[in-house]
N, C-alpha and C. Protein backbone atom coordinates (compact mmCIF):
# COMPACT_ATOMS: atom_id res chain seq x y z
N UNK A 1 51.25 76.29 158.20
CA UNK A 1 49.95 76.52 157.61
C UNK A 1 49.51 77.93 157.98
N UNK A 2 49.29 78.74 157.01
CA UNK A 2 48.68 80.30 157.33
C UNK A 2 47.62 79.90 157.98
N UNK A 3 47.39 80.77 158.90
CA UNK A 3 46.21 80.87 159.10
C UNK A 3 44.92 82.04 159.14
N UNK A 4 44.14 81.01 158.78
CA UNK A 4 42.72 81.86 158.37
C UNK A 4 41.53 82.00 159.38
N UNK A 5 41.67 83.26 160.24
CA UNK A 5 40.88 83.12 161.58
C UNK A 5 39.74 83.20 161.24
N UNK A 6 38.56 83.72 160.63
CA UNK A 6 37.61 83.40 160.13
C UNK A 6 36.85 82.29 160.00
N UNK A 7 37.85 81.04 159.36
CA UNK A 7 37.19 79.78 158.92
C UNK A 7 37.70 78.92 160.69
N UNK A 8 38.40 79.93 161.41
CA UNK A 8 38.94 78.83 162.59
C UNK A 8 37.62 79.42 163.33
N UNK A 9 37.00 79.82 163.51
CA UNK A 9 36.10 80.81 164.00
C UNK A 9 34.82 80.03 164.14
N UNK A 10 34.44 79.91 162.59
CA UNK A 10 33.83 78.76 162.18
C UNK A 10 33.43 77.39 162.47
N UNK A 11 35.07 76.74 162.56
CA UNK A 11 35.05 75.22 163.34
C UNK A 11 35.37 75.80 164.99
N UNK A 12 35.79 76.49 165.28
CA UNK A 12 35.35 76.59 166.80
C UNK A 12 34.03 76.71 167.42
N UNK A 13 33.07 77.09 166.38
CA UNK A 13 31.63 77.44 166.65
C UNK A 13 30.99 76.13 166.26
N UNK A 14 31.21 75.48 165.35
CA UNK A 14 30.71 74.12 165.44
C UNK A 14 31.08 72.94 166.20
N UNK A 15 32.21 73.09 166.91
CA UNK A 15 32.63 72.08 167.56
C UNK A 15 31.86 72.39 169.31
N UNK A 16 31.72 73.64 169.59
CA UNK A 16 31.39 74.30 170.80
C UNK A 16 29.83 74.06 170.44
N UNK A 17 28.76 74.11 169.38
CA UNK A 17 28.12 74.07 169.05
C UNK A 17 27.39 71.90 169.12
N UNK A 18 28.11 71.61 168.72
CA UNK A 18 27.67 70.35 168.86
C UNK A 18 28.74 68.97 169.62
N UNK A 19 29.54 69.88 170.35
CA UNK A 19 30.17 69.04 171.69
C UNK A 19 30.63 68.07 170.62
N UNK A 20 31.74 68.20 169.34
CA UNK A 20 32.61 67.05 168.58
C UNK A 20 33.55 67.77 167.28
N UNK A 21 34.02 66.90 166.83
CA UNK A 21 34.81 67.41 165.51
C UNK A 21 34.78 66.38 164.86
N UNK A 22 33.89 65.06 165.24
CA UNK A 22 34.23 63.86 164.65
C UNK A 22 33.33 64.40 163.50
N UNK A 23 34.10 63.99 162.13
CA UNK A 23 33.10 64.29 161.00
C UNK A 23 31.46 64.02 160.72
N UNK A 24 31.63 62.42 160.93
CA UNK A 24 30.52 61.78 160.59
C UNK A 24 29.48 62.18 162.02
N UNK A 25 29.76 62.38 163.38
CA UNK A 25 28.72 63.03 163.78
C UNK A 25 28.26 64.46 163.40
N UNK A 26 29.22 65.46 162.95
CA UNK A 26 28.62 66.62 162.52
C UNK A 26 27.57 66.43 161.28
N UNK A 27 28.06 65.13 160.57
CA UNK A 27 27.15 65.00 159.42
C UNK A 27 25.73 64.63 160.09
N UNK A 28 25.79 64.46 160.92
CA UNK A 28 24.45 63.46 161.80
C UNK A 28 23.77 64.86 162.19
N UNK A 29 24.55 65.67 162.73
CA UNK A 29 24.25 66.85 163.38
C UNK A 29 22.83 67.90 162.75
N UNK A 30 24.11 68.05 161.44
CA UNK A 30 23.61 69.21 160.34
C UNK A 30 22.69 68.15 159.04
N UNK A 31 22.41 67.04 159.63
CA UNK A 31 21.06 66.55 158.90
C UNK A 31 21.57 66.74 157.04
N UNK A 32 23.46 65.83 157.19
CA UNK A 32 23.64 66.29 155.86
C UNK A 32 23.92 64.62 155.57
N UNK A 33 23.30 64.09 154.69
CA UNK A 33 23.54 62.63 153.96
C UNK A 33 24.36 62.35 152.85
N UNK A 34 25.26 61.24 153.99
CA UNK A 34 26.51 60.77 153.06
C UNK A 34 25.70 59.38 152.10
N UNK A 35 26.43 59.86 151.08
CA UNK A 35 25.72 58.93 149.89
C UNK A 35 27.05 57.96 149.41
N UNK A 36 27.23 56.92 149.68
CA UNK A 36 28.58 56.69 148.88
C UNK A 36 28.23 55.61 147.29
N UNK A 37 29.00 55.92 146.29
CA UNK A 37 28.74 56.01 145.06
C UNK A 37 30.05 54.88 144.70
N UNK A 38 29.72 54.33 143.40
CA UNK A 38 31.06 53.24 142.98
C UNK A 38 31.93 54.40 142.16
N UNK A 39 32.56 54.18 142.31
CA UNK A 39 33.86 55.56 141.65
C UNK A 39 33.09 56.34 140.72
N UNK A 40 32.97 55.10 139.46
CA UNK A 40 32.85 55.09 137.73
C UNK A 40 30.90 56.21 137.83
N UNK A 41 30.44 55.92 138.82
CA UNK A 41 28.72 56.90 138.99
C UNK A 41 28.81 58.16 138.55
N UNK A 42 28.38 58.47 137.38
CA UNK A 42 27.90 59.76 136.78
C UNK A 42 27.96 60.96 137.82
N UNK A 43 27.11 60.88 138.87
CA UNK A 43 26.88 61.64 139.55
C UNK A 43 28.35 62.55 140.38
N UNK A 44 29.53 61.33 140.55
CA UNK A 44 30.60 62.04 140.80
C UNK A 44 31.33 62.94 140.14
N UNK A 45 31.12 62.73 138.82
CA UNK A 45 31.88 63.21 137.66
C UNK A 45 33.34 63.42 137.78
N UNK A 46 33.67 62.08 138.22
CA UNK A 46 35.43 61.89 138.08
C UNK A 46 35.68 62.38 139.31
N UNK A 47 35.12 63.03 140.32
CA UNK A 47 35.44 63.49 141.70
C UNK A 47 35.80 62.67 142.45
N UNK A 48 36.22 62.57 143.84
CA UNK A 48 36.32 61.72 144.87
C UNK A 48 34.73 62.46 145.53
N UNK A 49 34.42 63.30 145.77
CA UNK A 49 32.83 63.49 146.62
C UNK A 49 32.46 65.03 145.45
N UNK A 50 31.53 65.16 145.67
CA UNK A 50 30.56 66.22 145.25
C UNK A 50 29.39 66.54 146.59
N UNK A 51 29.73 67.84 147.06
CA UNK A 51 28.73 68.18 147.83
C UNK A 51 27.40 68.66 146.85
N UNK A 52 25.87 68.58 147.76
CA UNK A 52 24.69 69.08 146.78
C UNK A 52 23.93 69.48 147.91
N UNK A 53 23.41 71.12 147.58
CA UNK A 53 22.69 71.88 148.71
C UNK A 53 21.29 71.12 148.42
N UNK A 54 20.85 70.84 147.17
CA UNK A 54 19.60 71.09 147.36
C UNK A 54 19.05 69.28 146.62
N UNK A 55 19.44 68.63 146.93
CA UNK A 55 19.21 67.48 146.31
C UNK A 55 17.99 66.76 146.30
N UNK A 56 16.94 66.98 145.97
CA UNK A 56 15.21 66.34 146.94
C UNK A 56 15.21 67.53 147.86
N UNK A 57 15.16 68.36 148.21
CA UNK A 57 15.00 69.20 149.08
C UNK A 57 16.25 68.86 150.65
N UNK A 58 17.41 67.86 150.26
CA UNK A 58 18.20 67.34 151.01
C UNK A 58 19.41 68.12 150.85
N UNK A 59 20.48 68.08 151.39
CA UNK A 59 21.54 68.17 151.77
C UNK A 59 22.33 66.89 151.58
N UNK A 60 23.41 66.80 150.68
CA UNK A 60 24.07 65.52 149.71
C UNK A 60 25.27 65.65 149.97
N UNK A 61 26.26 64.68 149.78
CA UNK A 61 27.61 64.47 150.22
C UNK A 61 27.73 62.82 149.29
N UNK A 62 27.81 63.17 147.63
CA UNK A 62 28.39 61.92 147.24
C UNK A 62 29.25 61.58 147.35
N UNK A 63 29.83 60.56 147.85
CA UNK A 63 31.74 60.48 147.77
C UNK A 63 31.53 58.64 147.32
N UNK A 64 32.77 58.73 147.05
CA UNK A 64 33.20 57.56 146.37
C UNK A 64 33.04 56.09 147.73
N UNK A 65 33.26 55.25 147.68
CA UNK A 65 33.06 53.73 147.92
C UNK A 65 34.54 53.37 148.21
N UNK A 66 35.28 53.89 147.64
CA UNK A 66 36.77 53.00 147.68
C UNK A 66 37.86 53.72 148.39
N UNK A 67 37.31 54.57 149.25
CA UNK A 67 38.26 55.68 149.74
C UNK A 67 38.83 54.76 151.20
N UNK A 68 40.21 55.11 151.66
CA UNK A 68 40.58 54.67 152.83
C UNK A 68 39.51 55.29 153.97
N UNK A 69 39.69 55.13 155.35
CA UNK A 69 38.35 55.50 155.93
C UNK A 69 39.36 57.11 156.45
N UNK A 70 40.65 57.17 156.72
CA UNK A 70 41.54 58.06 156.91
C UNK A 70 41.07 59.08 155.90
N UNK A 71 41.15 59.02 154.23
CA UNK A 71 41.23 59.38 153.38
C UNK A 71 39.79 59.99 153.01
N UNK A 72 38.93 59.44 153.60
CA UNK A 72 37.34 59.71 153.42
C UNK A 72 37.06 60.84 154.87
N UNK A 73 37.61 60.47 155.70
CA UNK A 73 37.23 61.98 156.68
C UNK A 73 37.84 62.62 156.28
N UNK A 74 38.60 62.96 155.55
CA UNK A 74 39.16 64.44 154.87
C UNK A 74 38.38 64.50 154.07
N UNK A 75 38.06 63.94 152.83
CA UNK A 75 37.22 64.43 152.08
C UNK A 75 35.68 65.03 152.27
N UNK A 76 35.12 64.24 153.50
CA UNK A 76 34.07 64.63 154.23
C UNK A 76 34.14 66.16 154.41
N UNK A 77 35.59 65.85 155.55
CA UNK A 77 35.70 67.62 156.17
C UNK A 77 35.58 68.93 154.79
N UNK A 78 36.21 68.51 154.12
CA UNK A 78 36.50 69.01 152.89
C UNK A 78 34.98 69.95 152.27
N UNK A 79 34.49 68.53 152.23
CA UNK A 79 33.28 68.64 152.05
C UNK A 79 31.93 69.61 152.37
N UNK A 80 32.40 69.35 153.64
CA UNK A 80 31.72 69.78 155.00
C UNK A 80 31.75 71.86 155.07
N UNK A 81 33.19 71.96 154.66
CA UNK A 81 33.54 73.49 154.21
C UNK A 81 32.78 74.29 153.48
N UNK A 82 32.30 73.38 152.29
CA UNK A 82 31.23 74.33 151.57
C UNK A 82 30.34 74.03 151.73
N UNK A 83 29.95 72.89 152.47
CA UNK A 83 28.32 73.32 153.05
C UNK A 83 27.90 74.44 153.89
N UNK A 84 29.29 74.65 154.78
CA UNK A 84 29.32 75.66 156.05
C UNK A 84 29.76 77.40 155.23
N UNK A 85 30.89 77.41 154.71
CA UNK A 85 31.18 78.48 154.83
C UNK A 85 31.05 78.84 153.33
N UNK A 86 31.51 77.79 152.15
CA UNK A 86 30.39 78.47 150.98
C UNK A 86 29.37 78.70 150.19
N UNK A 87 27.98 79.07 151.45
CA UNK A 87 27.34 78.91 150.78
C UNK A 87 26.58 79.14 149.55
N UNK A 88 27.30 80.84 149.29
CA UNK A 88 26.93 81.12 148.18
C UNK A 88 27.18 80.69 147.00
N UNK A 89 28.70 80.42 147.20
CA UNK A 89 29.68 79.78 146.09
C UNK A 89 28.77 78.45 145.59
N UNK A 90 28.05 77.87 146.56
CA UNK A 90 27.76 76.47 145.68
C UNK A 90 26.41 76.56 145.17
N UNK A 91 26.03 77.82 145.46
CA UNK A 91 24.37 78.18 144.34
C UNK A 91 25.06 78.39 143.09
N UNK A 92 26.14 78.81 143.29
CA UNK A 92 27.25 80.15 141.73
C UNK A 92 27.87 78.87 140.87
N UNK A 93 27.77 77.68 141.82
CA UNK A 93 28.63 76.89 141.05
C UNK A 93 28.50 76.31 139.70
N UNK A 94 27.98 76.50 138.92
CA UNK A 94 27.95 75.97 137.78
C UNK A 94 28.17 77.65 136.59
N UNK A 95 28.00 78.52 137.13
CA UNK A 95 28.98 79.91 136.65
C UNK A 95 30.21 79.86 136.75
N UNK A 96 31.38 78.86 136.41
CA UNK A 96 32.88 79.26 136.54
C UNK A 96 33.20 80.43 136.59
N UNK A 97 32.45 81.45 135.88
CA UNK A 97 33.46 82.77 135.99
C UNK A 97 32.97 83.42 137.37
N UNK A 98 31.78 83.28 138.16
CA UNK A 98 31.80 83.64 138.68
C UNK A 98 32.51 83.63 140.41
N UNK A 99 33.22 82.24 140.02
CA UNK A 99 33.98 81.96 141.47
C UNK A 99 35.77 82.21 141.23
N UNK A 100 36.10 82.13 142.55
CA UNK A 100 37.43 81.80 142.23
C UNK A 100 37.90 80.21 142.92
N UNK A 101 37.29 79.56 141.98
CA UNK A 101 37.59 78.01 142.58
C UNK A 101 38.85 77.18 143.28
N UNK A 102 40.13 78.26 142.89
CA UNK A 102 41.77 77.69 143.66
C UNK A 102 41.14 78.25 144.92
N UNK A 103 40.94 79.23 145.23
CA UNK A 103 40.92 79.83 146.68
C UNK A 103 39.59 79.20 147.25
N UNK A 104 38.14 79.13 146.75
CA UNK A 104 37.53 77.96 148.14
C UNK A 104 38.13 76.76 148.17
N UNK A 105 38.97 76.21 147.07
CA UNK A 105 39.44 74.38 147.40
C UNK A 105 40.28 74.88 148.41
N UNK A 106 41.47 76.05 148.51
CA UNK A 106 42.23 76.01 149.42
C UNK A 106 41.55 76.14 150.70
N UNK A 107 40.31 77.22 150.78
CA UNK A 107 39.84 77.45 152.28
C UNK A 107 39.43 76.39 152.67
N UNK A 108 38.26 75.00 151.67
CA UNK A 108 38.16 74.09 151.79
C UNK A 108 39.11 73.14 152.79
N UNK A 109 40.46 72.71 152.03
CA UNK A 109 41.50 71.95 152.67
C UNK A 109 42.18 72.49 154.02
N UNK A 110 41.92 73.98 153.89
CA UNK A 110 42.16 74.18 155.39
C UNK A 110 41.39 73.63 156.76
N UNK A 111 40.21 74.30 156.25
CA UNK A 111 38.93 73.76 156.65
C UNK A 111 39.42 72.45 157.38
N UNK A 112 39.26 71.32 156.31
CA UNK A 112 39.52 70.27 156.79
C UNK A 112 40.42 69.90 157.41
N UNK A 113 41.94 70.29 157.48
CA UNK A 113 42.83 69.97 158.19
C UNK A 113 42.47 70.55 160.14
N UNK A 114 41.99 71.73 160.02
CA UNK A 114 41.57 72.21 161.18
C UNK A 114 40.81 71.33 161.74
N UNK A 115 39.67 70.99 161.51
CA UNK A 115 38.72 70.12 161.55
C UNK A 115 39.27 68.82 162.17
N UNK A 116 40.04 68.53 161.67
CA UNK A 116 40.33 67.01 162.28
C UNK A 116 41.74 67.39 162.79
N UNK A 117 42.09 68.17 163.27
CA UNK A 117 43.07 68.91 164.02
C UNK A 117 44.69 67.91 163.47
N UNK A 118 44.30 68.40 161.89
CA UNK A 118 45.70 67.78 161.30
C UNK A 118 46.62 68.91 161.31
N UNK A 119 47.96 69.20 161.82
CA UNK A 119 48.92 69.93 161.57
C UNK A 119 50.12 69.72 161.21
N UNK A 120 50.69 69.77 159.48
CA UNK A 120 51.72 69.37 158.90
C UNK A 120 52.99 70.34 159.83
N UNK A 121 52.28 71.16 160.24
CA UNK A 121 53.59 71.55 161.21
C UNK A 121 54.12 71.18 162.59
N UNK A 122 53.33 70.05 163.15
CA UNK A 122 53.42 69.80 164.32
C UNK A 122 54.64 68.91 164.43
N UNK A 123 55.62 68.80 165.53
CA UNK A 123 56.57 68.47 165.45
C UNK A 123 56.97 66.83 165.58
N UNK A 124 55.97 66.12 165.39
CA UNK A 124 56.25 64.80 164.39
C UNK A 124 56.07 64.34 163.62
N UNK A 125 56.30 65.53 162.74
CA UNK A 125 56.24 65.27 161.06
C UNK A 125 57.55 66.62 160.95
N UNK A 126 58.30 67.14 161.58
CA UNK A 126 59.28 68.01 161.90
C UNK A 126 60.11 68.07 160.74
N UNK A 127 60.43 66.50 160.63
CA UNK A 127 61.60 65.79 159.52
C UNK A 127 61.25 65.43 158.44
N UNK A 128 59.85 65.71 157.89
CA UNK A 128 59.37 64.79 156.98
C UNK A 128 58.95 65.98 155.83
N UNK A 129 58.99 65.62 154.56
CA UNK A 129 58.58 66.23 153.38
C UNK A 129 57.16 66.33 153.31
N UNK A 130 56.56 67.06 152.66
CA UNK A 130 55.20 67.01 152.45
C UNK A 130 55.33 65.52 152.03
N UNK A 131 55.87 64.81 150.81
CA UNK A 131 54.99 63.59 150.66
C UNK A 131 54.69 62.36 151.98
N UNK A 132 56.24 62.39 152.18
CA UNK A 132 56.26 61.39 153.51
C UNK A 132 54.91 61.77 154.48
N UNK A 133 54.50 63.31 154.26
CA UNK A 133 53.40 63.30 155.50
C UNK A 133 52.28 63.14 154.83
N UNK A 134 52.16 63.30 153.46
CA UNK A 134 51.23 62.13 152.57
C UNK A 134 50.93 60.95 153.02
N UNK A 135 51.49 60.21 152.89
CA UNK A 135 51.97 58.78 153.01
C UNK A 135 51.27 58.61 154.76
N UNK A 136 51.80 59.32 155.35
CA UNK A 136 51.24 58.72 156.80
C UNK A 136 49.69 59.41 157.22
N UNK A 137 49.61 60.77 156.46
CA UNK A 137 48.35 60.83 157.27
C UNK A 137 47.30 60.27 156.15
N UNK A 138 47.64 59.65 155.09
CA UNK A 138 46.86 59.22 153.82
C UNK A 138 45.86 60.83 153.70
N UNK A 139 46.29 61.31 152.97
CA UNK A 139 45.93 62.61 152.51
C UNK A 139 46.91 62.86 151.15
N UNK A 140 46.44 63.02 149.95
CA UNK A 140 47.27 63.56 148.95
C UNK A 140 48.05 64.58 149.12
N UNK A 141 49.42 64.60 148.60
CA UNK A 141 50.48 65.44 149.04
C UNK A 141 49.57 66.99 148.23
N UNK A 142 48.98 67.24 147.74
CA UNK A 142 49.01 68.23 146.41
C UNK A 142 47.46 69.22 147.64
N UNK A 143 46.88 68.37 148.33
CA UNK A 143 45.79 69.22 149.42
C UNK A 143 46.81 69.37 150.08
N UNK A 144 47.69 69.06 150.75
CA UNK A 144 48.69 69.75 151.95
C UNK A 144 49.05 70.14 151.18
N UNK A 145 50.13 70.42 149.72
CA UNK A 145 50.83 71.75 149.65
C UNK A 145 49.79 73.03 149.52
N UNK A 146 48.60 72.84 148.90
CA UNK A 146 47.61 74.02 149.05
C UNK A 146 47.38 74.55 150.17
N UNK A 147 47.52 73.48 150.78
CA UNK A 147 46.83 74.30 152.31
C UNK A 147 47.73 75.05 153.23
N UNK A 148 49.09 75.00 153.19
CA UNK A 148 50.29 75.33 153.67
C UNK A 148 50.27 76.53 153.08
């Protein structure tokens, strides 16, 4: 996984910052509300989560209902990335041209792998293909090849 000292910078300052890395307490932390939604809810629009800066004057984190609980702290962390580090990007967001949306999903998935101190390179997953390390850390193979 390249790494991006900046965004490690980041989760080192929040973890030193609120004594954890567990997702759902940082969500407790930064006063950001997980909303969980039935898949098919408008509001996701086919997503697994949608972050929202300004929702009621709140801070939003819709995510889906049917996610593994493995599979849902990544998406959290995920999540969690552009609340923290883009914030401009998610005022811009409804301007496509004005972002470059492959590169925050990737800083995103880094984000998150750091975060929950996942490393496809660590040496017991040594032998294993990206999917096989799909399969075990329940994370879609297609966020680890981005993030690599």
């Amino acid at each position: 996984m390249q790494r991006i000292v900046w965004i490690d910078y980041y989760i080192t300052g929040l973890i030193e910052t609120y004594g954890t890395n567990d997702v759902y307490e940082l969500y407790d932390c930064l006063e950001i509300t997980i909303i969980r939604l039935n898949p098919e809810n408008i509001l996701l629009r086919g997503n697994e989560a949608i972050y929202n800066r300004d929702f009621n004057n709140k801070e939003i984190v819709f995510i889906r209902n049917d996610l593994n609980r493995k599979y849902e702290r990544f998406i959290l962390a995920h999540e969690l990335a552009h609340a923290i580090i883009h914030t401009n990007a998610c005022t811009a967001a409804f301007d496509k041209t004005l972002l470059n949306e492959g590169k925050l999903e990737r800083q995103a998935h880094y984000f998150a792998l750091k975060l929950l101190n996942i490393n496809p390179y660590d040496i017991d997953y040594k032998d294993y293909t990206i999917d096989q390390m799909s399969c075990v850390l329940c994370i879609p193979s297609k966020y680890l090849k981005s993030a690599l």
